[in-house]
N, C-alpha and C. Protein backbone atom coordinates (compact mmCIF):
# COMPACT_ATOMS: atom_id res chain seq x y z
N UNK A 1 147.62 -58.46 101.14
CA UNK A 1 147.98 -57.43 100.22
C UNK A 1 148.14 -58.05 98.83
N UNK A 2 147.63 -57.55 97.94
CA UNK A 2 147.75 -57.74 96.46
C UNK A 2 148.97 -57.26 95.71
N UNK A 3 149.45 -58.27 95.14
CA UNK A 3 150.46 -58.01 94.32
C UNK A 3 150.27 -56.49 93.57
N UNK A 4 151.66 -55.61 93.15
CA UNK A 4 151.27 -54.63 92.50
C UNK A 4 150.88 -53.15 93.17
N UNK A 5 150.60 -53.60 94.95
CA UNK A 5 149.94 -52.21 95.39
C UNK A 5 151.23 -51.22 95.95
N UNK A 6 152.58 -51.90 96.63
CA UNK A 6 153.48 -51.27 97.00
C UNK A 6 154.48 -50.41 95.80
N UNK A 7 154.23 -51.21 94.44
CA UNK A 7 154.61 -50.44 93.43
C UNK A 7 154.17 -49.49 93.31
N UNK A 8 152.38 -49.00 93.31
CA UNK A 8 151.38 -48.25 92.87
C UNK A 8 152.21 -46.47 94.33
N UNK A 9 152.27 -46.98 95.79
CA UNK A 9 152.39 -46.19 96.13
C UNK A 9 154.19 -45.66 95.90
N UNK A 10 155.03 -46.36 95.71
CA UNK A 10 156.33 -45.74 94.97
C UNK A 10 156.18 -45.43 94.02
N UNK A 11 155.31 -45.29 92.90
CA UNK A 11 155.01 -44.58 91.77
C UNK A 11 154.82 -43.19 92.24
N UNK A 12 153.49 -43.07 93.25
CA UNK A 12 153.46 -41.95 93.56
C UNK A 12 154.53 -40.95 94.35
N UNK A 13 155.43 -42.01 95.13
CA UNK A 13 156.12 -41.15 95.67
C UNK A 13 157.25 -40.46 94.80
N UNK A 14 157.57 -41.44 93.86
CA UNK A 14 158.66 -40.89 92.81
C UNK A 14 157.57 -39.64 92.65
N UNK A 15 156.45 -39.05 92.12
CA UNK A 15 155.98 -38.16 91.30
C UNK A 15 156.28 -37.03 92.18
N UNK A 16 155.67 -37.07 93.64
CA UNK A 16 155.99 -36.25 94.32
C UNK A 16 157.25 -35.59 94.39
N UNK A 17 158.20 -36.34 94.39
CA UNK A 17 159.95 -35.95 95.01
C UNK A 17 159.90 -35.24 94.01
N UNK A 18 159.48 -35.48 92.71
CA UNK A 18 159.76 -34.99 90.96
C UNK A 18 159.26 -33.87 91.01
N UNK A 19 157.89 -33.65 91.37
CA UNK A 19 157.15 -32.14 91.64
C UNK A 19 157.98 -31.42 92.61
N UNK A 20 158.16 -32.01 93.60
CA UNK A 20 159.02 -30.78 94.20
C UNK A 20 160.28 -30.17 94.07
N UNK A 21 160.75 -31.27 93.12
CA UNK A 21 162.12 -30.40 92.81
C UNK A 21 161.68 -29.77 91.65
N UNK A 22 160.94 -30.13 90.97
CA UNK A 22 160.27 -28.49 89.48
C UNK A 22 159.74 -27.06 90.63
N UNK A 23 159.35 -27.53 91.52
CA UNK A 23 158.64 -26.43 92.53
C UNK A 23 159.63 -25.55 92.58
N UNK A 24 160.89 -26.20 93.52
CA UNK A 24 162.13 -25.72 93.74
C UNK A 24 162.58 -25.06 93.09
N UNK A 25 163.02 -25.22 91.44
CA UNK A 25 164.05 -25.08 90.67
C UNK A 25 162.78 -23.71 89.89
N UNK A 26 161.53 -23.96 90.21
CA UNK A 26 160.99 -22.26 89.49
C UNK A 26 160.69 -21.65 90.54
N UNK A 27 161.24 -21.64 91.86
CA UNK A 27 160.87 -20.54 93.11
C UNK A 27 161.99 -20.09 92.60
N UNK A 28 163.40 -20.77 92.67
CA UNK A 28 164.82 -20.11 92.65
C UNK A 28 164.52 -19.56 91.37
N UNK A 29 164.07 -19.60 90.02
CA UNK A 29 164.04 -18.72 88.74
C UNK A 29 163.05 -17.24 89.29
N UNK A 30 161.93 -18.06 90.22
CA UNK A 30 161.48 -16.82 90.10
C UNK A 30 161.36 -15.51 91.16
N UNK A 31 162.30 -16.04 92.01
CA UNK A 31 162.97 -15.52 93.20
C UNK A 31 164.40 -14.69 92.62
N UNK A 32 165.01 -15.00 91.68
CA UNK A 32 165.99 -14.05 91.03
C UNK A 32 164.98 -12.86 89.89
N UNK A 33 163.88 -13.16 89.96
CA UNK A 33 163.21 -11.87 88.67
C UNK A 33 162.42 -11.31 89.68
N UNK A 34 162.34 -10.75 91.03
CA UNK A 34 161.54 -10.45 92.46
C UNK A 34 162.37 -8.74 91.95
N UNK A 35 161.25 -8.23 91.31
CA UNK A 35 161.26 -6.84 91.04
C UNK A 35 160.45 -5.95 91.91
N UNK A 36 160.97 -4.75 92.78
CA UNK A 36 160.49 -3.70 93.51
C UNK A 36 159.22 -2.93 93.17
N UNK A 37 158.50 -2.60 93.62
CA UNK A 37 157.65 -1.51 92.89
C UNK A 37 158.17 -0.20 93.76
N UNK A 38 159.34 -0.08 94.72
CA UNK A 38 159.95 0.66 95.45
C UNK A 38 159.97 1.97 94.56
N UNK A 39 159.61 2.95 94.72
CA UNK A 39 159.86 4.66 94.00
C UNK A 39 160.98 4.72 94.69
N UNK A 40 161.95 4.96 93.84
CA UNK A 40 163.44 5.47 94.31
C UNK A 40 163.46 7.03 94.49
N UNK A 41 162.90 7.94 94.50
CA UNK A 41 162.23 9.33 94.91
C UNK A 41 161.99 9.05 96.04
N UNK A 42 160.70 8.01 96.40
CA UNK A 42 160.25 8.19 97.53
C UNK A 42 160.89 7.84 98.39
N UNK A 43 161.90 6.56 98.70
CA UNK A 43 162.94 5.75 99.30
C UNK A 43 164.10 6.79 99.94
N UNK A 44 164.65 7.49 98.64
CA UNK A 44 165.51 8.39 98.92
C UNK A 44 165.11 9.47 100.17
N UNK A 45 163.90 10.53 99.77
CA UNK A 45 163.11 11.33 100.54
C UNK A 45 162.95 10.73 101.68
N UNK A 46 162.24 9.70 102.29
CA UNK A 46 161.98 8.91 103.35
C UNK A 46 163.30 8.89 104.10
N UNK A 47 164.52 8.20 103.28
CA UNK A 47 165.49 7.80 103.92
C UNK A 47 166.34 9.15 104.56
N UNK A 48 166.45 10.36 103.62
CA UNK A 48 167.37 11.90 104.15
C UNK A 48 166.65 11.75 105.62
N UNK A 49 165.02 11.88 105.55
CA UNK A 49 163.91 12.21 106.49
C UNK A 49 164.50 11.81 107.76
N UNK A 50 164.41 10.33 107.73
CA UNK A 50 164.52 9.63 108.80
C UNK A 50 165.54 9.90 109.16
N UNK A 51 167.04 10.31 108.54
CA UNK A 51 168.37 9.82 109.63
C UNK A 51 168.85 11.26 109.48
N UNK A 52 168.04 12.74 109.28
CA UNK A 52 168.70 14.00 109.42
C UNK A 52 169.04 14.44 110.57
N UNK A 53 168.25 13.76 111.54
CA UNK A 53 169.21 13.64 113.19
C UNK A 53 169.68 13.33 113.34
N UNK A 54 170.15 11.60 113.35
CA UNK A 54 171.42 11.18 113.86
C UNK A 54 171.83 10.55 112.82
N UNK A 55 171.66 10.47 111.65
CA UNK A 55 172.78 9.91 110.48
C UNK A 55 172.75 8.53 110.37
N UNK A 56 173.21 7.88 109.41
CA UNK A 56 173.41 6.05 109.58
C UNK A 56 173.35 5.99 108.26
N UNK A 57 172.98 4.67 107.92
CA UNK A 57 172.48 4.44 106.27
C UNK A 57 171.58 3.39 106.46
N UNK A 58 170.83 3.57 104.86
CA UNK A 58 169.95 2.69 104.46
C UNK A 58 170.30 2.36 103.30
N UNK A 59 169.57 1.33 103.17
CA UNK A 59 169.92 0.52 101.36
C UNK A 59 168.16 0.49 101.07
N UNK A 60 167.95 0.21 99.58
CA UNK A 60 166.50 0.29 98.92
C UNK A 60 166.53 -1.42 98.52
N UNK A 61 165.84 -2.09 98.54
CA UNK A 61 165.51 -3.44 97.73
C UNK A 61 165.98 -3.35 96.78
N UNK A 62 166.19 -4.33 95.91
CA UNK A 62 166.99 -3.90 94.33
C UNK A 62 165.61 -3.47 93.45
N UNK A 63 166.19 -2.24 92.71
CA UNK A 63 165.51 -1.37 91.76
C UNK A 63 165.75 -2.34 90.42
N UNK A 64 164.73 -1.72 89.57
CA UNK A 64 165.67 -1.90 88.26
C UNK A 64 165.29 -0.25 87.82
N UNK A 65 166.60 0.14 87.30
CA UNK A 65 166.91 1.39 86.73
C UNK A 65 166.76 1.24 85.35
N UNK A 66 165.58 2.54 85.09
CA UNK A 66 165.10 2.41 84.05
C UNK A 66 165.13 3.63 83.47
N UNK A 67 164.93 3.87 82.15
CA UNK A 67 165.33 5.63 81.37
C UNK A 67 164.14 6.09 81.79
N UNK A 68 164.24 7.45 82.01
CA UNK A 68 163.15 8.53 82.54
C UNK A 68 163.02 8.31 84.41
N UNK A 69 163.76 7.43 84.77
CA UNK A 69 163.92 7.44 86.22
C UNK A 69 164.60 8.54 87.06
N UNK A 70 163.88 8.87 88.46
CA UNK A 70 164.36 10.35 88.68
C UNK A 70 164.21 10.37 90.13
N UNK A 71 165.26 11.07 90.45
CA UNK A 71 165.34 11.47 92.02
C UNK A 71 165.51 12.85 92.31
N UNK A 72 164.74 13.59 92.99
CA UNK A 72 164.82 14.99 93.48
C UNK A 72 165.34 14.86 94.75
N UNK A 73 166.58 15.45 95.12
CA UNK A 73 167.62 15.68 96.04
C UNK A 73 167.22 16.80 96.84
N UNK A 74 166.58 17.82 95.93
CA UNK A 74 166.18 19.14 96.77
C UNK A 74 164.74 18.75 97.52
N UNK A 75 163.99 17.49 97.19
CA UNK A 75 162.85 17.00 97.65
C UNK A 75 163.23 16.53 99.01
N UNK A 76 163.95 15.55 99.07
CA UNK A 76 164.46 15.07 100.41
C UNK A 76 165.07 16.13 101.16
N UNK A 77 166.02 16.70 100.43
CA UNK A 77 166.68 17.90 101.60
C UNK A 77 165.17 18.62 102.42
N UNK A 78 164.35 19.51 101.53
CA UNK A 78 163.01 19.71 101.90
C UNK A 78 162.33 19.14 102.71
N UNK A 79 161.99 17.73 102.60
CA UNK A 79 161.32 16.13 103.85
C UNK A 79 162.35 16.73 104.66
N UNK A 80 163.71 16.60 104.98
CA UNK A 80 164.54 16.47 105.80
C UNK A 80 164.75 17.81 106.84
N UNK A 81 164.41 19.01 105.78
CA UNK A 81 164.60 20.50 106.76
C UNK A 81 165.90 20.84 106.49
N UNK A 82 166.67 20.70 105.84
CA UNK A 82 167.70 21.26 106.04
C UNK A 82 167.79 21.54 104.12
N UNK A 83 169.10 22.16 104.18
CA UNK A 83 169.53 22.79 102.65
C UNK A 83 169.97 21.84 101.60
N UNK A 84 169.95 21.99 100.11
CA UNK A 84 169.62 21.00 99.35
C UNK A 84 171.52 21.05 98.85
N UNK A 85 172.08 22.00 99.49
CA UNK A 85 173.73 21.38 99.67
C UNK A 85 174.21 20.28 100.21
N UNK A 86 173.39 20.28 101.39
CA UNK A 86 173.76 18.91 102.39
C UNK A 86 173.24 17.66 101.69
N UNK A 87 172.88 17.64 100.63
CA UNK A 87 172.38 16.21 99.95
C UNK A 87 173.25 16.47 98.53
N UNK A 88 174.00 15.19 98.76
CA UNK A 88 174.67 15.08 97.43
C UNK A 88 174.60 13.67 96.79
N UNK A 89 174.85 13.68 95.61
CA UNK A 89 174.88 11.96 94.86
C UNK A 89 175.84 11.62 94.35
N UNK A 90 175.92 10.38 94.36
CA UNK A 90 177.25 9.14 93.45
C UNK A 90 177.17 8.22 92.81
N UNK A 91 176.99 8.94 91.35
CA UNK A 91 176.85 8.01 90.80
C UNK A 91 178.18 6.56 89.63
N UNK A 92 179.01 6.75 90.85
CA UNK A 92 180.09 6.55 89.75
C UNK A 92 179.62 5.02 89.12
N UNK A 93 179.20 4.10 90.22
CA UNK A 93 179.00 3.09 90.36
C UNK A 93 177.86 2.69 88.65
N UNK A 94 176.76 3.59 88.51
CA UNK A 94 176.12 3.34 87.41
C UNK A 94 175.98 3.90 86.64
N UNK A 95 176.54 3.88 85.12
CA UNK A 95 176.68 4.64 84.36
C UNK A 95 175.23 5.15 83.60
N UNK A 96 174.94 6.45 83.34
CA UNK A 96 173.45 6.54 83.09
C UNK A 96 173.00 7.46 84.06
N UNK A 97 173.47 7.13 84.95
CA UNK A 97 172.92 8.53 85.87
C UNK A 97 173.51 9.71 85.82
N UNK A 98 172.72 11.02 85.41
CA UNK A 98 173.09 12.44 85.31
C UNK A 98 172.17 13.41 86.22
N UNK A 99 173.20 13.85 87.33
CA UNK A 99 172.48 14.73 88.62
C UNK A 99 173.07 16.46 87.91
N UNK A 100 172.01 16.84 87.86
CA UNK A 100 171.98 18.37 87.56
C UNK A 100 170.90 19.33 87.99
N UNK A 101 171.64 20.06 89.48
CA UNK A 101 170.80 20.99 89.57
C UNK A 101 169.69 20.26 90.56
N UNK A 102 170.42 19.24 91.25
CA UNK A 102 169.86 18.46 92.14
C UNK A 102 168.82 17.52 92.03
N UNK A 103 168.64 17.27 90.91
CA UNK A 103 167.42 16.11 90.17
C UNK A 103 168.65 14.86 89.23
N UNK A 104 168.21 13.85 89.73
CA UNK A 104 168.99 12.84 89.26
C UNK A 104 168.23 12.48 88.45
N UNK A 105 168.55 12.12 87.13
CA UNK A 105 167.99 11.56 85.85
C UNK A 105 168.98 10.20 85.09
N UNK A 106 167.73 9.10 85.30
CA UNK A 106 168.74 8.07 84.89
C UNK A 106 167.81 7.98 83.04
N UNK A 107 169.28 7.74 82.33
CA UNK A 107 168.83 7.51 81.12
C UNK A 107 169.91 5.98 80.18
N UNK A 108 169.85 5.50 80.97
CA UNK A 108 171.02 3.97 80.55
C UNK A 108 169.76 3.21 80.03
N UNK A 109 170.62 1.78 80.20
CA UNK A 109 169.71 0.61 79.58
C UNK A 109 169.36 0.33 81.10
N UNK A 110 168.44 -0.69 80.53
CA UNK A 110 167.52 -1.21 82.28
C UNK A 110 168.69 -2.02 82.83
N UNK A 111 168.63 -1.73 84.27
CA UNK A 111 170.04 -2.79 84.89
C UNK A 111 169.32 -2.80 86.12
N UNK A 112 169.78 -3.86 87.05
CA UNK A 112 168.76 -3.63 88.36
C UNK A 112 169.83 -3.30 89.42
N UNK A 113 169.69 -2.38 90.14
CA UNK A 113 170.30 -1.65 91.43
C UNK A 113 169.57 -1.40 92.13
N UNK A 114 170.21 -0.95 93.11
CA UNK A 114 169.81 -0.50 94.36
C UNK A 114 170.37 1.29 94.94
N UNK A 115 169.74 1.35 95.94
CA UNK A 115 169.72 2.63 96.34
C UNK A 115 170.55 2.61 97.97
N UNK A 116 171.62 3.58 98.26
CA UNK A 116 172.04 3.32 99.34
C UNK A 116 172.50 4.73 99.82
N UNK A 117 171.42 5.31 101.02
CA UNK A 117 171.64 6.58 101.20
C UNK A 117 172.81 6.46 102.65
N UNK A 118 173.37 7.18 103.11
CA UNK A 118 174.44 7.82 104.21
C UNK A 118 174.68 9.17 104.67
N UNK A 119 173.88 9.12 105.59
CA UNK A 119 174.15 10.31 106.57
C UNK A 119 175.43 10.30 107.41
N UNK A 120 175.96 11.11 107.42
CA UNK A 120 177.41 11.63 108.26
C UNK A 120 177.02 13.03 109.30
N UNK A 121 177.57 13.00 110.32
CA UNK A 121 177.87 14.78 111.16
C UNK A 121 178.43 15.16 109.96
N UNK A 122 178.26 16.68 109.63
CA UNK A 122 179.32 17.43 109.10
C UNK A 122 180.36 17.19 109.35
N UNK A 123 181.63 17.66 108.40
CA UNK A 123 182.81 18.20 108.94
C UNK A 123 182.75 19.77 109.17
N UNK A 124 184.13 19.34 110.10
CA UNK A 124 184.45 21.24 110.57
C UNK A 124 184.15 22.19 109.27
N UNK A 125 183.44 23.29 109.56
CA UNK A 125 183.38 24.39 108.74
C UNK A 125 182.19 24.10 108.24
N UNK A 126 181.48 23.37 107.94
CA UNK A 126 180.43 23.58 107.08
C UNK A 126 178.81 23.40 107.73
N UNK A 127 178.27 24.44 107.08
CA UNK A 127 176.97 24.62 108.18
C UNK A 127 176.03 24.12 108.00
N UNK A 128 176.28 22.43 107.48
CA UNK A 128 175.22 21.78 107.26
C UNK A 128 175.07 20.72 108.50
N UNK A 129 173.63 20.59 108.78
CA UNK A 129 173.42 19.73 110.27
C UNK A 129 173.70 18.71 110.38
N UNK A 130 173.68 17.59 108.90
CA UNK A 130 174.16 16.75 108.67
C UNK A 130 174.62 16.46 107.12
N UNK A 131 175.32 15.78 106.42
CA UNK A 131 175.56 15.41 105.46
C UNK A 131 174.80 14.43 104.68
N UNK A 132 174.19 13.65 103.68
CA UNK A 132 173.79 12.89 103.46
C UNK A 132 173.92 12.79 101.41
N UNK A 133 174.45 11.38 101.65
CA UNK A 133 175.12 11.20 99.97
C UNK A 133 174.42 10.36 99.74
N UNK A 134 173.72 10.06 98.54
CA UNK A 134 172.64 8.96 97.75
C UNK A 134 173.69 8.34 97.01
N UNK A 135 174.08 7.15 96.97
CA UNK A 135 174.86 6.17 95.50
C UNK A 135 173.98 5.48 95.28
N UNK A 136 174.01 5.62 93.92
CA UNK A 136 173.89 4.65 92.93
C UNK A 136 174.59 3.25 92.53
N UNK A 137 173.91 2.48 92.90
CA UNK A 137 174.71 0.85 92.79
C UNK A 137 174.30 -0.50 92.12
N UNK A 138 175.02 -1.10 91.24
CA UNK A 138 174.60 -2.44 90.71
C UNK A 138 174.19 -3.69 91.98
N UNK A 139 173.39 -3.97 91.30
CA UNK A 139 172.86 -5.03 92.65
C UNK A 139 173.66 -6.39 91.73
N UNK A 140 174.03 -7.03 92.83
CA UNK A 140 174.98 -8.03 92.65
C UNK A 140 174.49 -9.47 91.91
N UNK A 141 174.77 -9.99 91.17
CA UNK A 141 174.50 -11.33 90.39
C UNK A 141 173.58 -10.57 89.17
């Protein structure tokens, strides 16, 4: 063996270890900017759909909530079969959202959330088959 060659391959290995931690350190940058193309309309609708029999919840991937963003409540009740009473929303959690008349209209600055629907049985007295509430929520970090 020639002087010089065991250096030549620890050169390379330093480069490697070096590349993979730049690899690393822009998956994690670009693993925190991993934006939905999720329709929060459609998510919502889908989600009444699915659990107007037996109820439960779902959550949406994180959104980013953006002005002119919109959810029809009477759409899902409709997917779902039942009355557009039994679907209600909450938005306390993000400010920007205004439900009127059963169409949710977000008009804030862009923030990224998520969507988290909940079906319940009714309570006594009310003649809806099931309950189901949409919130509005900040997605965390």
């Amino acid at each position: 063996m020639r002087r010089g060659q065991a250096f030549e391959v620890f050169r390379l290995l330093i480069a490697a270890v070096i590349a993979g931690a730049i690899l690393m350190v822009l998956l994690n940058v670009l693993g925190g900017l991993t934006i939905t193309t999720q329709d929060p309309d459609d998510f919502v609708r889908q989600a009444v759909k699915s659990m107007a029999a037996e109820g439960g919840a779902k959550s949406s991937n994180t959104i980013v909530f953006k002005t002119g963003m919109m959810v029809n409540l009477k759409a899902a009740a409709g997917a779902a079969v039942i009355s557009s009473d039994c679907v209600t929303a909450n938005t306390s959690e993000v400010s920007g959202w205004d439900c009127s008349d059963k169409v949710c209209t977000y008009s804030g600055p862009k923030v990224r959330g998520y969507i988290q629907v909940i079906c319940n049985p009714p309570e006594s007295g009310s003649s809806c088959p099931i309950e189901c509430t949409v919130y509005f929520k900040k997605a965390s970090g």
